[in-house]
C-alpha atoms as a PDB file:
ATOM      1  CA  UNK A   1     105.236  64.401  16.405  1.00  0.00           C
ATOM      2  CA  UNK A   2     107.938  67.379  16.542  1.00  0.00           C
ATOM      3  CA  UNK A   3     108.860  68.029  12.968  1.00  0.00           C
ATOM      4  CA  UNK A   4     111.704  70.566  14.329  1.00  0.00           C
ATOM      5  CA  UNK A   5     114.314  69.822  17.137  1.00  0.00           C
ATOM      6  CA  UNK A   6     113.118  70.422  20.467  1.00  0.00           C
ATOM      7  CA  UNK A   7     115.751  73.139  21.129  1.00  0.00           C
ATOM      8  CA  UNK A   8     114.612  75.241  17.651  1.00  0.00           C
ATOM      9  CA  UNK A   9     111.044  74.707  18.613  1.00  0.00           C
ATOM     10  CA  UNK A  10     111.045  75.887  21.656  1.00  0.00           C
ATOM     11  CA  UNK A  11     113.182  78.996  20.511  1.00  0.00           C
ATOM     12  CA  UNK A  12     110.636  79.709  17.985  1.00  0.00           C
ATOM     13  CA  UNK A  13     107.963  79.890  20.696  1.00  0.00           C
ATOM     14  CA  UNK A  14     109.694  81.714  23.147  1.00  0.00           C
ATOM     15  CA  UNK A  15     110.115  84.267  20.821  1.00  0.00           C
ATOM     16  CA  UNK A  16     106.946  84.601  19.548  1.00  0.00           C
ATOM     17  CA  UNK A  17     104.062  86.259  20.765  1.00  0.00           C
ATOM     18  CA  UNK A  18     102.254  84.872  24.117  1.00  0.00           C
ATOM     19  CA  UNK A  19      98.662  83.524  24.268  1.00  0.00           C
ATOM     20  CA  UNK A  20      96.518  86.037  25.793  1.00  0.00           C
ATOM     21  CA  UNK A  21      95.550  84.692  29.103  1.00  0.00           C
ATOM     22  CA  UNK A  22      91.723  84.067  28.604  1.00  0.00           C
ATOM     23  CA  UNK A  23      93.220  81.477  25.858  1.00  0.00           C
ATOM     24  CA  UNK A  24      96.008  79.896  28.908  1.00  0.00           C
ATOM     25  CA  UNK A  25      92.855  79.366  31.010  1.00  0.00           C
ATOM     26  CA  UNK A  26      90.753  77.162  28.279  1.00  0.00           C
ATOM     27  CA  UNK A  27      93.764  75.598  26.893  1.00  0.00           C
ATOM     28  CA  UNK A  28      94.692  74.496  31.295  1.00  0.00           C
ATOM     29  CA  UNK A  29      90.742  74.007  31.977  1.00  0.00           C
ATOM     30  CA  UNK A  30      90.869  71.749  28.197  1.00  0.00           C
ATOM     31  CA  UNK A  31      93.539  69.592  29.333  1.00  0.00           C
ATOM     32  CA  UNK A  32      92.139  69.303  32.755  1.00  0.00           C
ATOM     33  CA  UNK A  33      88.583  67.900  31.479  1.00  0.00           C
ATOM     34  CA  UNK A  34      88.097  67.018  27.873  1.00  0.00           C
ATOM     35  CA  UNK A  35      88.700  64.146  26.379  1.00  0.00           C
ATOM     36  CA  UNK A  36      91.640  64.180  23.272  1.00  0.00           C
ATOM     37  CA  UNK A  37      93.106  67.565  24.688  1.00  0.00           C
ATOM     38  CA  UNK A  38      95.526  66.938  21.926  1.00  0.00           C
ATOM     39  CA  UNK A  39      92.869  68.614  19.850  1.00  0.00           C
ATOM     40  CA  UNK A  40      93.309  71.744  21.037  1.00  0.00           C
ATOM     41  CA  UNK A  41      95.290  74.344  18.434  1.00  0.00           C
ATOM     42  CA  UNK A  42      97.861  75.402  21.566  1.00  0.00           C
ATOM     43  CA  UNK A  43      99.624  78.707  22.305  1.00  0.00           C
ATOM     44  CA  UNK A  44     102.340  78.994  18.935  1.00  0.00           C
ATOM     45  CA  UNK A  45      99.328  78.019  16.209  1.00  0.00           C
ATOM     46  CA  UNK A  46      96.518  80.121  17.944  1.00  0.00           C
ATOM     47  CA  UNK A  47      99.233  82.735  17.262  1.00  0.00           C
ATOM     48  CA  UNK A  48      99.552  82.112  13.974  1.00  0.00           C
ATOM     49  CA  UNK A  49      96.023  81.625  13.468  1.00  0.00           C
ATOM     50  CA  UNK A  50      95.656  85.043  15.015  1.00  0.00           C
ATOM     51  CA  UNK A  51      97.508  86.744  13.091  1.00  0.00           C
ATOM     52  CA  UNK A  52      96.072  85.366   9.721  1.00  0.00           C
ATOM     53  CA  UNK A  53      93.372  86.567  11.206  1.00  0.00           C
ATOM     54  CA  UNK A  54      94.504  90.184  11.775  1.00  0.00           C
ATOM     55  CA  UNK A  55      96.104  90.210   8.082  1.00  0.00           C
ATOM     56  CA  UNK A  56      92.884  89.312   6.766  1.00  0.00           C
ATOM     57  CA  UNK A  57      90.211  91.360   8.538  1.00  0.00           C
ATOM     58  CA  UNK A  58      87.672  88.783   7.880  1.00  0.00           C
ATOM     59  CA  UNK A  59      84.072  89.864   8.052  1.00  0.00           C
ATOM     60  CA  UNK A  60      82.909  86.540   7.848  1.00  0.00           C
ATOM     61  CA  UNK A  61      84.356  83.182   9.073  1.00  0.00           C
ATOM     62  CA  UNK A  62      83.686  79.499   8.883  1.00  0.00           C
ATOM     63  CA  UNK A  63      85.280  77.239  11.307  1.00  0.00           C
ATOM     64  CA  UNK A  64      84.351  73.641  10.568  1.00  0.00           C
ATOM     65  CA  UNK A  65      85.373  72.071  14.098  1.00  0.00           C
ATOM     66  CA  UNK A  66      84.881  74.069  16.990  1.00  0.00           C
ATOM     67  CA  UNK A  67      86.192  71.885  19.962  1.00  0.00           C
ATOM     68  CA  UNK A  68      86.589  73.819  22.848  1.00  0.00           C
ATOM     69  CA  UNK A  69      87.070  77.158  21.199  1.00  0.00           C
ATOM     70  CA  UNK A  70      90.615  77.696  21.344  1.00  0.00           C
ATOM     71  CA  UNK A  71      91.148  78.674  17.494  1.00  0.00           C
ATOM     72  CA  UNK A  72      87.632  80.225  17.607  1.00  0.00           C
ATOM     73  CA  UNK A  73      89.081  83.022  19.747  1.00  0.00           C
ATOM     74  CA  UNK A  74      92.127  83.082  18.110  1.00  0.00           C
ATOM     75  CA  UNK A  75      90.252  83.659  14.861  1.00  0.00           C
ATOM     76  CA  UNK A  76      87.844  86.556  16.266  1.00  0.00           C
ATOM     77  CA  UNK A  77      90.890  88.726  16.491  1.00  0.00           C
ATOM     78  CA  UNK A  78      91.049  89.481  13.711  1.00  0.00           C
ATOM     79  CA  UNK A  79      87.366  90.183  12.309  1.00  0.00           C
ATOM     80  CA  UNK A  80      86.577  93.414  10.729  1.00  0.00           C
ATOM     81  CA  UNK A  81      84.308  95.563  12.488  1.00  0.00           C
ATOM     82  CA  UNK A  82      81.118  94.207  12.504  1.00  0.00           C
ATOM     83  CA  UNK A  83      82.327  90.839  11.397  1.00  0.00           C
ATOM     84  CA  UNK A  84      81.291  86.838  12.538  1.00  0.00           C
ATOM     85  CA  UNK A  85      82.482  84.023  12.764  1.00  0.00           C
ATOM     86  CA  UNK A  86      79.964  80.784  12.378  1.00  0.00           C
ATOM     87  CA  UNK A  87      81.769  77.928  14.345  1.00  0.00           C
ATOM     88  CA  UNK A  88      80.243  74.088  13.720  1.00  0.00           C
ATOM     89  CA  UNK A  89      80.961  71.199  16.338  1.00  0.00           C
ATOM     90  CA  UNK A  90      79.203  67.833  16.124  1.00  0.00           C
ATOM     91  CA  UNK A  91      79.693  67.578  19.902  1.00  0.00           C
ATOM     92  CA  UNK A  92      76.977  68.984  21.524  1.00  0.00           C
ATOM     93  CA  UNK A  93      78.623  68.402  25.434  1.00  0.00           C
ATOM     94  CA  UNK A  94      81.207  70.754  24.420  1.00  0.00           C
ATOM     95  CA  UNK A  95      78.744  73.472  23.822  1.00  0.00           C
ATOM     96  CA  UNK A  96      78.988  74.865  27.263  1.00  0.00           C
ATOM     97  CA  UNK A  97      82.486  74.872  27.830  1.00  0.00           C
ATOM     98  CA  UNK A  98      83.298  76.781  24.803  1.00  0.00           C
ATOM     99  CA  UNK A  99      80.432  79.324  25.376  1.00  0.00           C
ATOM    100  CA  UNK A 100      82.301  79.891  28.963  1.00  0.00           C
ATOM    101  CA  UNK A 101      84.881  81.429  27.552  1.00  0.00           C
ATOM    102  CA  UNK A 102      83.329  82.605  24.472  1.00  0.00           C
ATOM    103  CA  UNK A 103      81.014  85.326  27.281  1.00  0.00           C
ATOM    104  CA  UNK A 104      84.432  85.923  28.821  1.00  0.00           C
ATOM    105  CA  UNK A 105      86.417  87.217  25.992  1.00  0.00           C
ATOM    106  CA  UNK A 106      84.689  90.283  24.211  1.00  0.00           C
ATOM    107  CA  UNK A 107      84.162  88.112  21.075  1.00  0.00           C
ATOM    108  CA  UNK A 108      80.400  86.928  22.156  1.00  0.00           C
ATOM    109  CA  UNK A 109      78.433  88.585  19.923  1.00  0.00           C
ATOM    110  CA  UNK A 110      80.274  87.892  17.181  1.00  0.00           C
ATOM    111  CA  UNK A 111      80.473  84.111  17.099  1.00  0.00           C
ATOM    112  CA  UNK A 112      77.502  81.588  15.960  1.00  0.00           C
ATOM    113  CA  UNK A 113      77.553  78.319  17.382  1.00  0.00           C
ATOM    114  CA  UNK A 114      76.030  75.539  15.777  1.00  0.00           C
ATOM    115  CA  UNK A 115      75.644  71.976  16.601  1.00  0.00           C
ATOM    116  CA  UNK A 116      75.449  69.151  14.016  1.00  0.00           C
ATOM    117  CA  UNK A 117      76.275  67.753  10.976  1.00  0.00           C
ATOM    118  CA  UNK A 118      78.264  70.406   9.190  1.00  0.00           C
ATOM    119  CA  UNK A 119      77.830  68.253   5.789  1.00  0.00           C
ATOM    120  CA  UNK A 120      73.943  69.647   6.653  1.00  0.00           C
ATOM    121  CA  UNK A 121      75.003  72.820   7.938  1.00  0.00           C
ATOM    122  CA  UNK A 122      77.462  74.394   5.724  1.00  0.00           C
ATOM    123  CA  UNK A 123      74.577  74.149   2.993  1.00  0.00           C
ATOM    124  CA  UNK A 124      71.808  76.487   4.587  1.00  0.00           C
ATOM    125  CA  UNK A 125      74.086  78.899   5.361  1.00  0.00           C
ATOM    126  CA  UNK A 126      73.736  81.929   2.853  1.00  0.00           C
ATOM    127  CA  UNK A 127      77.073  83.601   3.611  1.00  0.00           C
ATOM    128  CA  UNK A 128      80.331  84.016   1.297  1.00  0.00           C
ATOM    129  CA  UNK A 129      83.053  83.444   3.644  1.00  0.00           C
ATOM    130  CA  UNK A 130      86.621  85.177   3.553  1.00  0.00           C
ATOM    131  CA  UNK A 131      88.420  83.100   5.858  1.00  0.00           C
ATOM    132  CA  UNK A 132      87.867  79.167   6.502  1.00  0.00           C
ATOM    133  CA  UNK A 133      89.353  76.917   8.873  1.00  0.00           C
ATOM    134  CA  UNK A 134      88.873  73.360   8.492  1.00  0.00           C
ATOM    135  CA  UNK A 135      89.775  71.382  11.388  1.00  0.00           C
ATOM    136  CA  UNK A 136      87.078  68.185  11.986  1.00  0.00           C
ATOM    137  CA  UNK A 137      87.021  64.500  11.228  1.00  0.00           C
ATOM    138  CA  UNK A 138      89.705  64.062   8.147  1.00  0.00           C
ATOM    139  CA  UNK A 139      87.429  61.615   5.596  1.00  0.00           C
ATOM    140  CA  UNK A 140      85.290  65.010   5.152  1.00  0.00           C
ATOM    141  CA  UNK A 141      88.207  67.306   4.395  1.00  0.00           C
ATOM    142  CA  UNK A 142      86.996  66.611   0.287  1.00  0.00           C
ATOM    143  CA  UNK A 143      83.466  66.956   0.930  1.00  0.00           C
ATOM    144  CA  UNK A 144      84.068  69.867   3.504  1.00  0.00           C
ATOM    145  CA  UNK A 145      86.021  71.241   0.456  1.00  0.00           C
ATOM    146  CA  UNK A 146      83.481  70.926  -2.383  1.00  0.00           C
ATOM    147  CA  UNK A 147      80.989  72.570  -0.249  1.00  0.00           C
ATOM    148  CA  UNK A 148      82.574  75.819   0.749  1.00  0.00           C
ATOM    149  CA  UNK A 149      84.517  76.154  -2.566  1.00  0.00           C
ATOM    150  CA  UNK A 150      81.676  78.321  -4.241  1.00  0.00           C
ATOM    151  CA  UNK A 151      80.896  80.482  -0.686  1.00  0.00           C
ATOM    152  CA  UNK A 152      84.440  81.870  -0.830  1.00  0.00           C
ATOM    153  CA  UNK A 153      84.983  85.683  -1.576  1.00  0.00           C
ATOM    154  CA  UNK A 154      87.766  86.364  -4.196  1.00  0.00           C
ATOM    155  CA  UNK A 155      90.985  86.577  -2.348  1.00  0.00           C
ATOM    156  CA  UNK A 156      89.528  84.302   0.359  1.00  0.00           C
ATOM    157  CA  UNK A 157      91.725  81.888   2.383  1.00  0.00           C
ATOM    158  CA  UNK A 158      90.697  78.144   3.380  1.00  0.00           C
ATOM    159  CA  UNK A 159      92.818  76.955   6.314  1.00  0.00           C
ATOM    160  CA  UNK A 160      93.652  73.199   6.318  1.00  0.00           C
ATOM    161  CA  UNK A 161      94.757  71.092   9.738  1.00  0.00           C
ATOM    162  CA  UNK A 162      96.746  68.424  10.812  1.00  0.00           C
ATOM    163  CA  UNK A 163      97.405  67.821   7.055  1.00  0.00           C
ATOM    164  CA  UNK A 164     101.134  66.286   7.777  1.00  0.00           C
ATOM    165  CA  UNK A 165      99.299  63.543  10.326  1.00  0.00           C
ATOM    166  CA  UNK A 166     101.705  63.097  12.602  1.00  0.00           C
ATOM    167  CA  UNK A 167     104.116  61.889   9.584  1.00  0.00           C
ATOM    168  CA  UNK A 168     101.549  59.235   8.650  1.00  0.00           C
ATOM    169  CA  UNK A 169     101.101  61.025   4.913  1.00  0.00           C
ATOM    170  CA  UNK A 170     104.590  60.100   4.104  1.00  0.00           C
ATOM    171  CA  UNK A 171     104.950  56.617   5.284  1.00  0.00           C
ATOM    172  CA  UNK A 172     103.173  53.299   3.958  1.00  0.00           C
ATOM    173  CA  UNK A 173      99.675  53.194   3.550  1.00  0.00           C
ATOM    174  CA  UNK A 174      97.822  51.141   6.152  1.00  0.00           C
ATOM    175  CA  UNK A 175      94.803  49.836   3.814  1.00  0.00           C
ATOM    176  CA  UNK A 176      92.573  50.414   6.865  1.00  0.00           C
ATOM    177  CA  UNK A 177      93.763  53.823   7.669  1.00  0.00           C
ATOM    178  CA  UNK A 178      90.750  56.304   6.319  1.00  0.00           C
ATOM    179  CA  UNK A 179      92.047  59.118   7.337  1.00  0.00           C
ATOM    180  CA  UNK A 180      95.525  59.257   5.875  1.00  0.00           C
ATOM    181  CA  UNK A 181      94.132  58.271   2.810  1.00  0.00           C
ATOM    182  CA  UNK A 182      91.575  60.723   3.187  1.00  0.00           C
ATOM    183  CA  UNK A 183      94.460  63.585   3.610  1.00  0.00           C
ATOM    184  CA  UNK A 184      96.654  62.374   0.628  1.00  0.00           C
ATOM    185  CA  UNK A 185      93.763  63.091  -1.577  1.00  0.00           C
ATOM    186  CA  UNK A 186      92.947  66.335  -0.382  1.00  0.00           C
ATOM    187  CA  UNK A 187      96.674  67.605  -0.458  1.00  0.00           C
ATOM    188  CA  UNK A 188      96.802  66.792  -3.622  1.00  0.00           C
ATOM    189  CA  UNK A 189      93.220  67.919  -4.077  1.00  0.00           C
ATOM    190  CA  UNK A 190      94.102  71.862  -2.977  1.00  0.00           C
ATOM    191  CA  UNK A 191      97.526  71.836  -4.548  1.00  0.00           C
ATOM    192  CA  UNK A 192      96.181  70.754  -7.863  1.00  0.00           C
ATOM    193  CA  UNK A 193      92.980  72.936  -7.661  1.00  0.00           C
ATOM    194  CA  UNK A 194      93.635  75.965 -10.426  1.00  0.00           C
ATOM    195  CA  UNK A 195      91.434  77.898  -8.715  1.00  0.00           C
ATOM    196  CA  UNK A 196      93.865  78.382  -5.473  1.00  0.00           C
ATOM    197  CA  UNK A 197      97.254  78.820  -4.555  1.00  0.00           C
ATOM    198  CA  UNK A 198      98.615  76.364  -2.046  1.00  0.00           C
ATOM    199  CA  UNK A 199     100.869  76.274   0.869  1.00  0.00           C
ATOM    200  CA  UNK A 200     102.082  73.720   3.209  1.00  0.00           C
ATOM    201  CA  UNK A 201     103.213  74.880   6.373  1.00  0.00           C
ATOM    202  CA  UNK A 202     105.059  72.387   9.035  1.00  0.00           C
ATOM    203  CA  UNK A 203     103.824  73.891  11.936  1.00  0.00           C
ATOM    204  CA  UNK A 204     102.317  71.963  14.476  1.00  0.00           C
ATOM    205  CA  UNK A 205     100.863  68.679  12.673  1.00  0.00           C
ATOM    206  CA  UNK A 206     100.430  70.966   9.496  1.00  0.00           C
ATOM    207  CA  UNK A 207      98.617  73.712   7.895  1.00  0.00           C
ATOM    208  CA  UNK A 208      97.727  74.362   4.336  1.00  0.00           C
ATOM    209  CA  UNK A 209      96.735  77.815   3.478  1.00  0.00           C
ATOM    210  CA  UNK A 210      95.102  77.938   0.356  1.00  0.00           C
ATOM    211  CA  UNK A 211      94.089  81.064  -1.256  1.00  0.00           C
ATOM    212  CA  UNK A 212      90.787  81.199  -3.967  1.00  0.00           C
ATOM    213  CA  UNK A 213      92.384  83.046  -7.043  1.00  0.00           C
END
């Protein structure tokens, strides 16, 4: 769903920075052979994802759905010298594809993949995290939440997707729809929270930045 007119959206990307082209190639090469391409964060977020990013100086990040690696490199822009970012997929046959164009970029060393569960990950990692970007299956966003809450550095932002769902969050209530019911309670979750301050941002299908007090 387009939340702006097509005209004012497309003026807002044309005059906004371009993806670099290492990120054109996985976004094409994405489209071409993975499943849900839709996925993907796409040339105007991954901007604005980099430049969060860059803002921040991060030295450590937590991305809590990988995918192909699109926002992954987007993020790693932005890391402070000597800075990481831990990336967590559930899908282990897109493990190759993002580590493609992870060794292409100059980014390699500085990202951890890791393949599971991250309701079993994010726990044994020992970390504090300055910058989070959650961005996997939406009946987790709460859990997801709860478990990176206490890992955040003062001043640390959590990065929430696809939190407008394609308009869904605004409309009736399908009893059988998990998900948006899953999102209304963690928008109001992170806006209620007194230990953040919360914005919604319509870009794209949403994104909350929330920012630990």
């Amino acid at each position: 769903m387009n939340f702006l007119p097509e005209k004012i959206e497309n003026y807002v990307v044309e005059h906004s920075q371009q993806e670099p082209e290492i990120l054109a190639e996985l976004s094409k090469e994405t489209w071409q052979k993975v499943l849900n391409p839709r996925m993907l964060s796409g040339a105007y977020q991954g901007r604005v994802l980099s430049m969060i990013s860059k803002l921040i100086q991060p030295k450590i990040i937590l991305e809590i759905g990988t995918f192909t690696g699109y926002a992954t490199l987007c993020f790693a822009e932005g890391l402070a010298k000597n800075g990481k970012i831990i990336t967590i997929d559930k899908n282990e046959e897109l493990e190759n594809l993002q580590n493609k164009y992870f060794l292409k970029s100059r980014f390699r060393d500085q990202i951890t993949q890791k393949v599971g569960n991250a309701l079993e990950i994010i726990p044994t990692i020992d970390e504090k995290f300055d910058l989070v970007f959650i961005d996997a299956d939406k009946v987790n966003y709460e859990n997801y939440f709860h478990l990176i809450i206490d890992k955040m550095n003062f001043g640390g932002i959590i990065l929430s997707d696809n939190v407008l769902w394609s308009g869904k969050i605004i409309e009736e209530l399908d009893p059988k729809d998990a998900d948006t019911k899953a999102l209304l309670s963690y928008n109001k979750l992170i806006n209620s929270d007194q230990r953040l301050e919360t914005i919604l941002l319509p870009i794209r299908d949403g994104l909350t930045i929330s920012r630990v007090k």
